[in-house]
C-alpha atoms as a PDB file:
ATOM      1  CA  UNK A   1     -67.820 -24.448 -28.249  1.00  0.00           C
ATOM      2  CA  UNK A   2     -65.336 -21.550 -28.790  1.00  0.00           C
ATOM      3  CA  UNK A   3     -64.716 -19.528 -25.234  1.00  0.00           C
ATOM      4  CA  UNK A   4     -64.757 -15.732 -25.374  1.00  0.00           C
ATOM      5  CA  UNK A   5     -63.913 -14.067 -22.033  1.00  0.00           C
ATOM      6  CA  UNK A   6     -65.942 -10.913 -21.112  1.00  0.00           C
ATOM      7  CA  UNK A   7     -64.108  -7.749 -18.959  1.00  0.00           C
ATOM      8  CA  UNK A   8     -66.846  -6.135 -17.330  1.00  0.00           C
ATOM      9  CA  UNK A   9     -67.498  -2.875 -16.156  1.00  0.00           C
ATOM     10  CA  UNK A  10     -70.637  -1.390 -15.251  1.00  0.00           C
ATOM     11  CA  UNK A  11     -74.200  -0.608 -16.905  1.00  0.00           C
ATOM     12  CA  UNK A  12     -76.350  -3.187 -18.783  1.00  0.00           C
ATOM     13  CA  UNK A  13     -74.104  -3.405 -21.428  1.00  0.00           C
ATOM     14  CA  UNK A  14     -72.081  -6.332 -20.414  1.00  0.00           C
ATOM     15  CA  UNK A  15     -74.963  -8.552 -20.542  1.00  0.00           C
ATOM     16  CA  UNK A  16     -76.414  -7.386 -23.311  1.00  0.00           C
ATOM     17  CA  UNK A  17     -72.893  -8.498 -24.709  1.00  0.00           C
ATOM     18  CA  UNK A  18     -73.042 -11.764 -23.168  1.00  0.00           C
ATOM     19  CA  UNK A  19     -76.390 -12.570 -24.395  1.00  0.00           C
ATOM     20  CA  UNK A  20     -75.704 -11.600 -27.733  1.00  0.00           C
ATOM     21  CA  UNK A  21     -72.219 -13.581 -27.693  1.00  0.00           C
ATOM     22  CA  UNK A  22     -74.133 -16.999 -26.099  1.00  0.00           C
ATOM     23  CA  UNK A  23     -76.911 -16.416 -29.429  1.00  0.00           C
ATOM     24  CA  UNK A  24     -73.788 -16.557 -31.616  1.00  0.00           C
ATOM     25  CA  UNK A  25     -72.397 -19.859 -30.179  1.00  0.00           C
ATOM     26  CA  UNK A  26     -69.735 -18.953 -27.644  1.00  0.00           C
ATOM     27  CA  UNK A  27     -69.194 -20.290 -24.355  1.00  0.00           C
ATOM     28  CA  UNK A  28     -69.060 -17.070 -22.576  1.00  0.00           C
ATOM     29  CA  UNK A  29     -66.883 -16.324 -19.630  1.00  0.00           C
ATOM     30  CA  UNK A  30     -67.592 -13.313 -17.592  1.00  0.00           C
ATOM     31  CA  UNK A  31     -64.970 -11.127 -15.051  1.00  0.00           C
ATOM     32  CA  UNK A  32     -67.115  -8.303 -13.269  1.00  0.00           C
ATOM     33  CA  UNK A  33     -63.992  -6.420 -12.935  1.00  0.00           C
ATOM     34  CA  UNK A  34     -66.253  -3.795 -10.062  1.00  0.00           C
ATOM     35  CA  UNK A  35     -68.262  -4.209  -6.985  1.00  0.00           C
ATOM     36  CA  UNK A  36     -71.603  -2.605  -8.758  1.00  0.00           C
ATOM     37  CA  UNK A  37     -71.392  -4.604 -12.240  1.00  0.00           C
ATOM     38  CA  UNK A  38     -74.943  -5.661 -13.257  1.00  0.00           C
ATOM     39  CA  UNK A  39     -76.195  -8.639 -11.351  1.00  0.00           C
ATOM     40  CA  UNK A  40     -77.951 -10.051 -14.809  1.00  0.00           C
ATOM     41  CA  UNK A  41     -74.285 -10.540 -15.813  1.00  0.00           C
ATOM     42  CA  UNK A  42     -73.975 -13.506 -13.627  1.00  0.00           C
ATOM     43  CA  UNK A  43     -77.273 -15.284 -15.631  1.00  0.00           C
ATOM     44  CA  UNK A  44     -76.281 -13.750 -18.991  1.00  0.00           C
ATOM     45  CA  UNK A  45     -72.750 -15.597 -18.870  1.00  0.00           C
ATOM     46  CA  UNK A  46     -72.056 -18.917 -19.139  1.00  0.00           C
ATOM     47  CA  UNK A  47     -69.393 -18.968 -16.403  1.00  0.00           C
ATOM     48  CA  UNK A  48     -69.022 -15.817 -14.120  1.00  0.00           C
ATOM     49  CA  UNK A  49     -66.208 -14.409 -12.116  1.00  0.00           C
ATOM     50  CA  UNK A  50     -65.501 -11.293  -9.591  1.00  0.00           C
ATOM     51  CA  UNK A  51     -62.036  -9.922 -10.017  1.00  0.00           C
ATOM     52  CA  UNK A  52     -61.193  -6.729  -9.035  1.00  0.00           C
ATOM     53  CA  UNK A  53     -59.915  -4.323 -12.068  1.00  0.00           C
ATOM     54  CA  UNK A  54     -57.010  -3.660 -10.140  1.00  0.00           C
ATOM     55  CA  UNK A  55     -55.716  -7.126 -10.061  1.00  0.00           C
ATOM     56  CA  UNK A  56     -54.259  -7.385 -13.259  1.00  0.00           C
ATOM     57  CA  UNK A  57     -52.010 -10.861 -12.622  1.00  0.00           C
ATOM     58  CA  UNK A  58     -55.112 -12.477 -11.616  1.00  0.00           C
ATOM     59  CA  UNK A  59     -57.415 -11.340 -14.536  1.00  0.00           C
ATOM     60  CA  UNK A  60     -54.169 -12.374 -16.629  1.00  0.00           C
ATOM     61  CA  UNK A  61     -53.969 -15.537 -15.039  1.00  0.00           C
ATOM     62  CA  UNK A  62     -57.827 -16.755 -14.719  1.00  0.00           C
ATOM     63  CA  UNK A  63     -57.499 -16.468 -18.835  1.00  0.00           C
ATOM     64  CA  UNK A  64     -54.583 -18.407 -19.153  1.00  0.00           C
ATOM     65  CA  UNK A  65     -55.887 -21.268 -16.868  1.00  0.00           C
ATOM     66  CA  UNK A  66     -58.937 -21.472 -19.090  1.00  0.00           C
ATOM     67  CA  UNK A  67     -57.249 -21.216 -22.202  1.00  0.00           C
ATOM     68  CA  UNK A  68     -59.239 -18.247 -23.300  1.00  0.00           C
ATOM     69  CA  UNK A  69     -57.756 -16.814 -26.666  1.00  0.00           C
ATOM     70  CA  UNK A  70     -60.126 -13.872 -27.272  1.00  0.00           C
ATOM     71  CA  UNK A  71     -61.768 -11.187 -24.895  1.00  0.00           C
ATOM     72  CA  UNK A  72     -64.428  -8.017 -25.457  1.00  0.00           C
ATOM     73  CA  UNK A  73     -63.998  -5.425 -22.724  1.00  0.00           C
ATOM     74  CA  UNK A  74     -67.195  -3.482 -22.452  1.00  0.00           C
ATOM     75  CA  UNK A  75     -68.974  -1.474 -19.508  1.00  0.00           C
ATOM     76  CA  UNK A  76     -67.998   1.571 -17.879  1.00  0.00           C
ATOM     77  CA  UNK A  77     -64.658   1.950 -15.850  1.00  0.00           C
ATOM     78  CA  UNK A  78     -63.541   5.173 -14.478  1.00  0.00           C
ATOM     79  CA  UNK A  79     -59.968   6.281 -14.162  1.00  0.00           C
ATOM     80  CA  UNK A  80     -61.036   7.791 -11.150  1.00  0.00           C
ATOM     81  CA  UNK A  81     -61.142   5.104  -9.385  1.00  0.00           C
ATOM     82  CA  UNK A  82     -57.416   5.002  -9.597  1.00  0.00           C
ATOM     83  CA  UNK A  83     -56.943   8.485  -7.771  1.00  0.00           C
ATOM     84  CA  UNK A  84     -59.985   8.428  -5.199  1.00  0.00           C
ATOM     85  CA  UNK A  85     -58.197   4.790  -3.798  1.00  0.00           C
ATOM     86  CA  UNK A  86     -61.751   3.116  -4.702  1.00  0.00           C
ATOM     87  CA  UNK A  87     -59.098   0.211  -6.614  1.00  0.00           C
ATOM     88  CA  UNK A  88     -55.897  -1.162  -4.882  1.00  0.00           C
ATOM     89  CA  UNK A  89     -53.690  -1.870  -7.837  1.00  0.00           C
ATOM     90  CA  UNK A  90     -51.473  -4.979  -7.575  1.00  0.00           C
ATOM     91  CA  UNK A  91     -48.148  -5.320  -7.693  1.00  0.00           C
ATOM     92  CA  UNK A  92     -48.460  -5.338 -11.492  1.00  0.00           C
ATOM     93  CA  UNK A  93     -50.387  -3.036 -12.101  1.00  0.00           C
ATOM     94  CA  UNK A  94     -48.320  -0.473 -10.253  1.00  0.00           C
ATOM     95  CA  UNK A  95     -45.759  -1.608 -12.141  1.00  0.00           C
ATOM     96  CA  UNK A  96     -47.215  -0.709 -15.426  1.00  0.00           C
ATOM     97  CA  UNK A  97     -48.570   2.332 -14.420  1.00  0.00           C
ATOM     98  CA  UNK A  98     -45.155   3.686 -13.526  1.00  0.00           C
ATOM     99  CA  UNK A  99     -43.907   2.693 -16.889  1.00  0.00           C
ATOM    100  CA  UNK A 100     -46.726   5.467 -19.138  1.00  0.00           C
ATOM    101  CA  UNK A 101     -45.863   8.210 -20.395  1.00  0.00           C
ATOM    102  CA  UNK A 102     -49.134   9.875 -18.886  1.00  0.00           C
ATOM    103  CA  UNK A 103     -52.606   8.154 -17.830  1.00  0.00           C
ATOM    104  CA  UNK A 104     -55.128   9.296 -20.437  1.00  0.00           C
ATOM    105  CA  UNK A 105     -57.691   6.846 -21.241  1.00  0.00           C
ATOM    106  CA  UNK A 106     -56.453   5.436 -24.685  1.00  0.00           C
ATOM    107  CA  UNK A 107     -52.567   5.435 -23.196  1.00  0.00           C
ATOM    108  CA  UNK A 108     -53.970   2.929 -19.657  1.00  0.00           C
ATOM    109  CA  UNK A 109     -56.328   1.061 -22.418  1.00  0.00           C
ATOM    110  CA  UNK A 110     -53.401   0.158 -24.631  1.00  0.00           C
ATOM    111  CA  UNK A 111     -50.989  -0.850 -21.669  1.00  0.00           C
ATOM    112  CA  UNK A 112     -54.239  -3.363 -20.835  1.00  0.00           C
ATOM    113  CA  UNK A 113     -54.375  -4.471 -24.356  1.00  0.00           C
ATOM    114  CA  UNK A 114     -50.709  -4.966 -24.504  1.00  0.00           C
ATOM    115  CA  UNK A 115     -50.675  -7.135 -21.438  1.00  0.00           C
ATOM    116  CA  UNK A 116     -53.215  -9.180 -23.029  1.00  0.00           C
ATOM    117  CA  UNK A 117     -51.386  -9.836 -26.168  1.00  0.00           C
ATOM    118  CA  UNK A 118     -48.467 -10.640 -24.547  1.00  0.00           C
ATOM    119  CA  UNK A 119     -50.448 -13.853 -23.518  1.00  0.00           C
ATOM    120  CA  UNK A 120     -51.762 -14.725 -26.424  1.00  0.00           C
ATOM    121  CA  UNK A 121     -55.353 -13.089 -26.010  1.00  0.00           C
ATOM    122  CA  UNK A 122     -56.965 -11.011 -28.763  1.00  0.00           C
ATOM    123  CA  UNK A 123     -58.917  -8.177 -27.674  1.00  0.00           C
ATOM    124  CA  UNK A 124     -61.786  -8.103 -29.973  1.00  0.00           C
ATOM    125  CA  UNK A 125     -63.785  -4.793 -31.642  1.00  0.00           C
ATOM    126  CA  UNK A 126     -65.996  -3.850 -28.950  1.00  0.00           C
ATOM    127  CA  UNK A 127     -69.066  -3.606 -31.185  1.00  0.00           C
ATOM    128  CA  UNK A 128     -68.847  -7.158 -33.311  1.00  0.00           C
ATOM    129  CA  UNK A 129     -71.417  -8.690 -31.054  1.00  0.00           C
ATOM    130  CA  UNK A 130     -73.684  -5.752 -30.554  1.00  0.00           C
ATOM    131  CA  UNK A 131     -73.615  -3.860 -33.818  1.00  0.00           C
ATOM    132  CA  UNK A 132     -77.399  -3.386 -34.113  1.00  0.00           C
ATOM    133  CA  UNK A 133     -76.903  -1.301 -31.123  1.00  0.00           C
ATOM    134  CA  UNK A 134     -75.412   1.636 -32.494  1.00  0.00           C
ATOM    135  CA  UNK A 135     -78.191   3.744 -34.660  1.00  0.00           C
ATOM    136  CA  UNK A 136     -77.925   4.796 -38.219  1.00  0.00           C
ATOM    137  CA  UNK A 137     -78.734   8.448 -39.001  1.00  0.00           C
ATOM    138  CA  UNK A 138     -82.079   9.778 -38.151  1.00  0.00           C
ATOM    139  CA  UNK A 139     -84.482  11.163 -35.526  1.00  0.00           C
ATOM    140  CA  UNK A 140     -85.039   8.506 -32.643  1.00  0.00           C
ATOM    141  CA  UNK A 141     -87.950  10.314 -30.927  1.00  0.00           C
ATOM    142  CA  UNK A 142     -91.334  11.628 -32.132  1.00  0.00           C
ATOM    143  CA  UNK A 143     -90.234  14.716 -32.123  1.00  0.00           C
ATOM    144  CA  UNK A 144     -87.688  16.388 -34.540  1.00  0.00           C
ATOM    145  CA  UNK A 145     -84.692  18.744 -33.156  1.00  0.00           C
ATOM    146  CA  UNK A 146     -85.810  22.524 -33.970  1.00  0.00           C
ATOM    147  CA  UNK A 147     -83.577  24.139 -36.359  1.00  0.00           C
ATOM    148  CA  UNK A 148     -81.954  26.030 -33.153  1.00  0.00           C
ATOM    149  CA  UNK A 149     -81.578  22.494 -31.472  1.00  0.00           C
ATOM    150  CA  UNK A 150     -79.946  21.045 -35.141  1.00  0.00           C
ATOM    151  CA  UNK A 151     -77.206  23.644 -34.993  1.00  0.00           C
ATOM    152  CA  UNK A 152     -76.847  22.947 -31.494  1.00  0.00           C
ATOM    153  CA  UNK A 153     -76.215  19.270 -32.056  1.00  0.00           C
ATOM    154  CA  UNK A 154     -73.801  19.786 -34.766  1.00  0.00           C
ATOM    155  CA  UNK A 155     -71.998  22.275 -32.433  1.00  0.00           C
ATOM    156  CA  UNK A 156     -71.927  19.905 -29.696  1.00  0.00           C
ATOM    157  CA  UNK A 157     -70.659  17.167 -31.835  1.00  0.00           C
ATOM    158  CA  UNK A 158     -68.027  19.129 -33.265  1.00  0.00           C
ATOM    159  CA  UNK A 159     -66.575  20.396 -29.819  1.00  0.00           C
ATOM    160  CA  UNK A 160     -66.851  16.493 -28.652  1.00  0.00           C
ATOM    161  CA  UNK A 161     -64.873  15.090 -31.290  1.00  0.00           C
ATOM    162  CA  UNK A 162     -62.341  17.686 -30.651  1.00  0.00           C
ATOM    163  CA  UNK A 163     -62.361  16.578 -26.780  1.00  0.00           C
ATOM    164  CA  UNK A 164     -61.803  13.076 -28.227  1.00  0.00           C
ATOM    165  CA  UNK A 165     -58.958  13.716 -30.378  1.00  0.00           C
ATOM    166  CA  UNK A 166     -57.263  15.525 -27.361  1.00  0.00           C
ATOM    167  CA  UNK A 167     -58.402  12.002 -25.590  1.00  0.00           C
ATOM    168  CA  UNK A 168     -60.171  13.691 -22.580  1.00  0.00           C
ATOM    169  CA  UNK A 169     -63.576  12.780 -22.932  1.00  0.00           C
ATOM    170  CA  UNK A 170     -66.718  12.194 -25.846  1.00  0.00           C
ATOM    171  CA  UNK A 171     -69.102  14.311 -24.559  1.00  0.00           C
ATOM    172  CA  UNK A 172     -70.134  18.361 -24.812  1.00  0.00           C
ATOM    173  CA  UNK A 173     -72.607  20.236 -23.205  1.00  0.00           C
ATOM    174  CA  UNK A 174     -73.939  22.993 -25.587  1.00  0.00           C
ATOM    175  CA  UNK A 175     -76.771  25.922 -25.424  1.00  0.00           C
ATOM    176  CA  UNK A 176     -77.128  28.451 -27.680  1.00  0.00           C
ATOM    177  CA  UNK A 177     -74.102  27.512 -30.097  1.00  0.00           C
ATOM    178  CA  UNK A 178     -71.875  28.051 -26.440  1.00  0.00           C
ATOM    179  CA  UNK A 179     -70.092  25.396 -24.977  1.00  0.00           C
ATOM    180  CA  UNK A 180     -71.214  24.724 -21.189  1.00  0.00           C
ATOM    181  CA  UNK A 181     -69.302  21.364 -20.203  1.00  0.00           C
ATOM    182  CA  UNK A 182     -66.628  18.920 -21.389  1.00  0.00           C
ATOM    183  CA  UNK A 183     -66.710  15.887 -20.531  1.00  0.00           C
ATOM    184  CA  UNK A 184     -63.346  14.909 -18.294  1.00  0.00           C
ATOM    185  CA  UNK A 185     -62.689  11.953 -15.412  1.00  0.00           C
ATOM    186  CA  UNK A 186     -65.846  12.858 -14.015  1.00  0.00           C
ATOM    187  CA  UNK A 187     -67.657  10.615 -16.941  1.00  0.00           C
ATOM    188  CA  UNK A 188     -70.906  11.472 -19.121  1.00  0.00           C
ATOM    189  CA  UNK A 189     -73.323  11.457 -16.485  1.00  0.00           C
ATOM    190  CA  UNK A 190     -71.558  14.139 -14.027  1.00  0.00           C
ATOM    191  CA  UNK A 191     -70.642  16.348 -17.022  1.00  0.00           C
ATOM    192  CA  UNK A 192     -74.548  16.596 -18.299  1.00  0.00           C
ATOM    193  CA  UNK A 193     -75.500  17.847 -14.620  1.00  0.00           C
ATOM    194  CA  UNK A 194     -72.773  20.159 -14.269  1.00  0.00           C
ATOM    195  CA  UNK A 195     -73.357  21.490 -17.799  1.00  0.00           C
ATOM    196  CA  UNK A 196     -77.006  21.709 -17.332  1.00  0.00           C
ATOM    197  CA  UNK A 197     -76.645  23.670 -13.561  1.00  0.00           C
ATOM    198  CA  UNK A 198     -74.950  26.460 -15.898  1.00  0.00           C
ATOM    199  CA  UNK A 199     -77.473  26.206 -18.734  1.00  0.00           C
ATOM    200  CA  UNK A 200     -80.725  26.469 -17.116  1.00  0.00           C
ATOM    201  CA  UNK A 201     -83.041  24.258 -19.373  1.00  0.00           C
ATOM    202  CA  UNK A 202     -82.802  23.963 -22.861  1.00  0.00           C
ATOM    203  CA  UNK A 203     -78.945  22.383 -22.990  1.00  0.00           C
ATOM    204  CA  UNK A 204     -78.233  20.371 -25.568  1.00  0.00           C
ATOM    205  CA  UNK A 205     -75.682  17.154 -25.015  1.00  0.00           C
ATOM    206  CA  UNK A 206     -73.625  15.501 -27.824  1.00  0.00           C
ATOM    207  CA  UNK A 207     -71.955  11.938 -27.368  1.00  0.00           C
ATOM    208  CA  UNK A 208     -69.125  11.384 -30.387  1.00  0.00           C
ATOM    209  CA  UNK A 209     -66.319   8.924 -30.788  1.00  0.00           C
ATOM    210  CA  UNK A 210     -62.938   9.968 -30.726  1.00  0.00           C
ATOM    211  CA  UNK A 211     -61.559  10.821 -34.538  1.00  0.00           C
ATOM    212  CA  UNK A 212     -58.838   8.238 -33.594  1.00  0.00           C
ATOM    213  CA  UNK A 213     -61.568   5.453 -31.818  1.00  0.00           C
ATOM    214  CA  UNK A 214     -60.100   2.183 -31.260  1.00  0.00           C
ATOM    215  CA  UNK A 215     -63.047  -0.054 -31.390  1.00  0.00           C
ATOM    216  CA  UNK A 216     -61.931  -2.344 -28.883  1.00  0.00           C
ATOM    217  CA  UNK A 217     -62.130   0.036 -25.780  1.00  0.00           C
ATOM    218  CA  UNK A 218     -64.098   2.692 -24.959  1.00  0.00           C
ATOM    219  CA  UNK A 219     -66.592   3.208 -27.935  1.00  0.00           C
ATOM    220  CA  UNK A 220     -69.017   5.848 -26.987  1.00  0.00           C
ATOM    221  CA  UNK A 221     -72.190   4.728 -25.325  1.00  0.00           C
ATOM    222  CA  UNK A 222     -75.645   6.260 -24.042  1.00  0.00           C
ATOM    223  CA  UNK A 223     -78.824   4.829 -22.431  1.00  0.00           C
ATOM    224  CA  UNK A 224     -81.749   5.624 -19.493  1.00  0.00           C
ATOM    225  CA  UNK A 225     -79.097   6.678 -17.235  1.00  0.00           C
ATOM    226  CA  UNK A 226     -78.159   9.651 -20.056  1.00  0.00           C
ATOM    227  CA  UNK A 227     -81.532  10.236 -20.090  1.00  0.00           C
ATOM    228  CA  UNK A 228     -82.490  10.675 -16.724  1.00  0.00           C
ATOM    229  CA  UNK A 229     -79.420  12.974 -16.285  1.00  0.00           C
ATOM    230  CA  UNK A 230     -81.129  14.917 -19.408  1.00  0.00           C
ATOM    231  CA  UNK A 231     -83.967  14.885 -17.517  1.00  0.00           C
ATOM    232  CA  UNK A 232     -82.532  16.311 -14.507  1.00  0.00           C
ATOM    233  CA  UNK A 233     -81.209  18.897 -15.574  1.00  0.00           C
ATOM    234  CA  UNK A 234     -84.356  19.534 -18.073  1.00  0.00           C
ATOM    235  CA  UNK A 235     -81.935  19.361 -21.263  1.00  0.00           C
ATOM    236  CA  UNK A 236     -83.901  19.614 -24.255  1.00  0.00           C
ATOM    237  CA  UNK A 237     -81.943  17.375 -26.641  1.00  0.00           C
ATOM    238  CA  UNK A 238     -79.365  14.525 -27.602  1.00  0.00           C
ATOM    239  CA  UNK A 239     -76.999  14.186 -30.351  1.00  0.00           C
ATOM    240  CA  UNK A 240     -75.102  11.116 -30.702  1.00  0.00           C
ATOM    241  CA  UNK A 241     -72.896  10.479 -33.084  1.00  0.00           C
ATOM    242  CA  UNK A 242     -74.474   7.667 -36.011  1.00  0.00           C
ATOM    243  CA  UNK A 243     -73.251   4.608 -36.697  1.00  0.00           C
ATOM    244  CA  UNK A 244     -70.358   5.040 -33.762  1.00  0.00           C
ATOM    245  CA  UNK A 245     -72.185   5.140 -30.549  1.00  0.00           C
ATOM    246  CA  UNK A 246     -73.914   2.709 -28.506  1.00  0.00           C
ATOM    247  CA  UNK A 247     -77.807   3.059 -27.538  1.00  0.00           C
ATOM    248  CA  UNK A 248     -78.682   0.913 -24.276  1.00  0.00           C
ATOM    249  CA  UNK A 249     -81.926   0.085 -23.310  1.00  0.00           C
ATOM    250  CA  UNK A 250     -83.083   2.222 -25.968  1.00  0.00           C
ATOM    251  CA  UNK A 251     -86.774   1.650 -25.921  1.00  0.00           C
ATOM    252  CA  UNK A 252     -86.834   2.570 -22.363  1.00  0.00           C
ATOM    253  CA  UNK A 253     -84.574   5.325 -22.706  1.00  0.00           C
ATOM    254  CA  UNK A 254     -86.733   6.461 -25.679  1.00  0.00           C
ATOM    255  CA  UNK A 255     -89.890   7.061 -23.938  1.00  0.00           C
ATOM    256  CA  UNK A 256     -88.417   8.382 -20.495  1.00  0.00           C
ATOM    257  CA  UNK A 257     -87.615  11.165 -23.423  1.00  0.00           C
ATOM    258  CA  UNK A 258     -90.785  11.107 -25.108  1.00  0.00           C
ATOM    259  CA  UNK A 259     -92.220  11.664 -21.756  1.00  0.00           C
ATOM    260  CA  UNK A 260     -89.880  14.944 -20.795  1.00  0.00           C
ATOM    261  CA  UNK A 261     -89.767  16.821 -24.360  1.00  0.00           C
ATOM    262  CA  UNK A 262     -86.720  15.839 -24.719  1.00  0.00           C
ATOM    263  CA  UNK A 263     -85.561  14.786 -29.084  1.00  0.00           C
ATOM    264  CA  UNK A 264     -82.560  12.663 -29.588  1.00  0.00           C
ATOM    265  CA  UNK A 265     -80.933  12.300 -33.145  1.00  0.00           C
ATOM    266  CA  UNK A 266     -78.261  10.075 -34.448  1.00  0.00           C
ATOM    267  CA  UNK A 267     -76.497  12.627 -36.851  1.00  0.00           C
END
């Protein structure tokens, strides 16, 4: 049985992953790489490991020593946690860090997927195992977007994917064909409630992939968490980007917005 190792971060993705990867054949190993990674990880994988993200020689070296030759990194990691102290980098790490021309998110990915390379482990497309996750184009509620809510979603798209090419974040905040938030290092959830405090109700969010996406790291992702931060702020309507973002728990997430008004489209 072929080993895959999984990096994970938070959110039910990683198990999803797993689950999907053990269907498939693999022997699934697992590194929750944060304190607050999904505790179905641990039944999900076949073998299961805590490591802290900041100990890179030790993630490098728990690969080596079970001759694991290809990895999926998937769940949520923050780069905040680098400046608020919540991860001690090793030795390593530091090391690395020192060496990048800046710390955007695709600049720290690559110096991770570099460092993996280097011993002879492939990082593999983030979506290969979950595919029938991300939603073709269409309306995913009951309800369709009103033609002021279309031209919001486009809008919102549009200004997201420019975010992304800048690599700064995937996701906008829109109302009213105005931009109210951009996603930063404060992540999607933060950036809906702080765009929907300046909308009032009625905001409109849009999740895109960058123009430049590297599939292994980072592809865009939603779920119930999205939607209860929709919810929250009493956003009217989601826009993700079809075919290039990831839907978790979407039957769930589905009906918490069936229950609040709220229409999400895959455009």
């Amino acid at each position: 049985m072929e080993k895959i190792g999984l990096l994970a971060g938070v959110g039910h993705l990683p198990a999803a992953c797993a689950r999907a990867a053990r269907a498939l054949g693999y022997e699934v190993h697992a590194v929750a790489l944060l304190p607050d990674t999904d505790p179905e990880l641990k039944d999900a994988a076949n073998v299961y490991r805590e490591i802290s993200i900041g100990q890179i020689a030790s993630i490098l070296a728990y690969l080596q020593q079970e001759e694991i030759k290809k990895v999926t990194m998937i769940g949520k990691v923050t780069k905040e946690l680098l400046f608020t102290g919540a991860i001690v980098p090793d030795e390593m790490l530091r090391g690395m860090l020192m060496q990048l021309p800046n710390q955007n998110d695709d600049t720290i990915m690559m110096m991770f997927v570099g460092a993996l390379m280097k011993i002879g482990v492939t990082p593999l497309d983030q979506t290969a195992l979950i595919r029938p996750l991300m939603p073709a184009e269409g309306t995913l509620t009951s309800r369709a977007p009103s033609e002021a809510e279309r031209r919001d979603m486009e809008f919102g798209l549009q200004m997201a994917r420019e975010i992304g090419r800048l690599d700064v974040g995937q996701t906008a905040v829109v109302k009213d064909m105005a931009v109210m938030a951009l996603e930063a290092i404060e992540g999607t959830d933060a950036c809906i409630r702080r765009g929907g405090q300046l909308a009032g109700s009625g905001a409109v969010v849009a999740k895109a992939a960058k123009p430049q996406q590297d599939s292994r790291f980072d592809v865009p992702a939603v779920g119930l968490d999205t939607i209860e931060s929709l919810v929250a702020v009493k956003a009217s309507a989601l826009a993700i980007e079809a075919g290039k973002t990831l839907f978790i728990d979407k039957e769930r997430a589905v009906a918490l917005a069936e229950a609040n008004g709220i229409t999400i489209a895959a455009l």
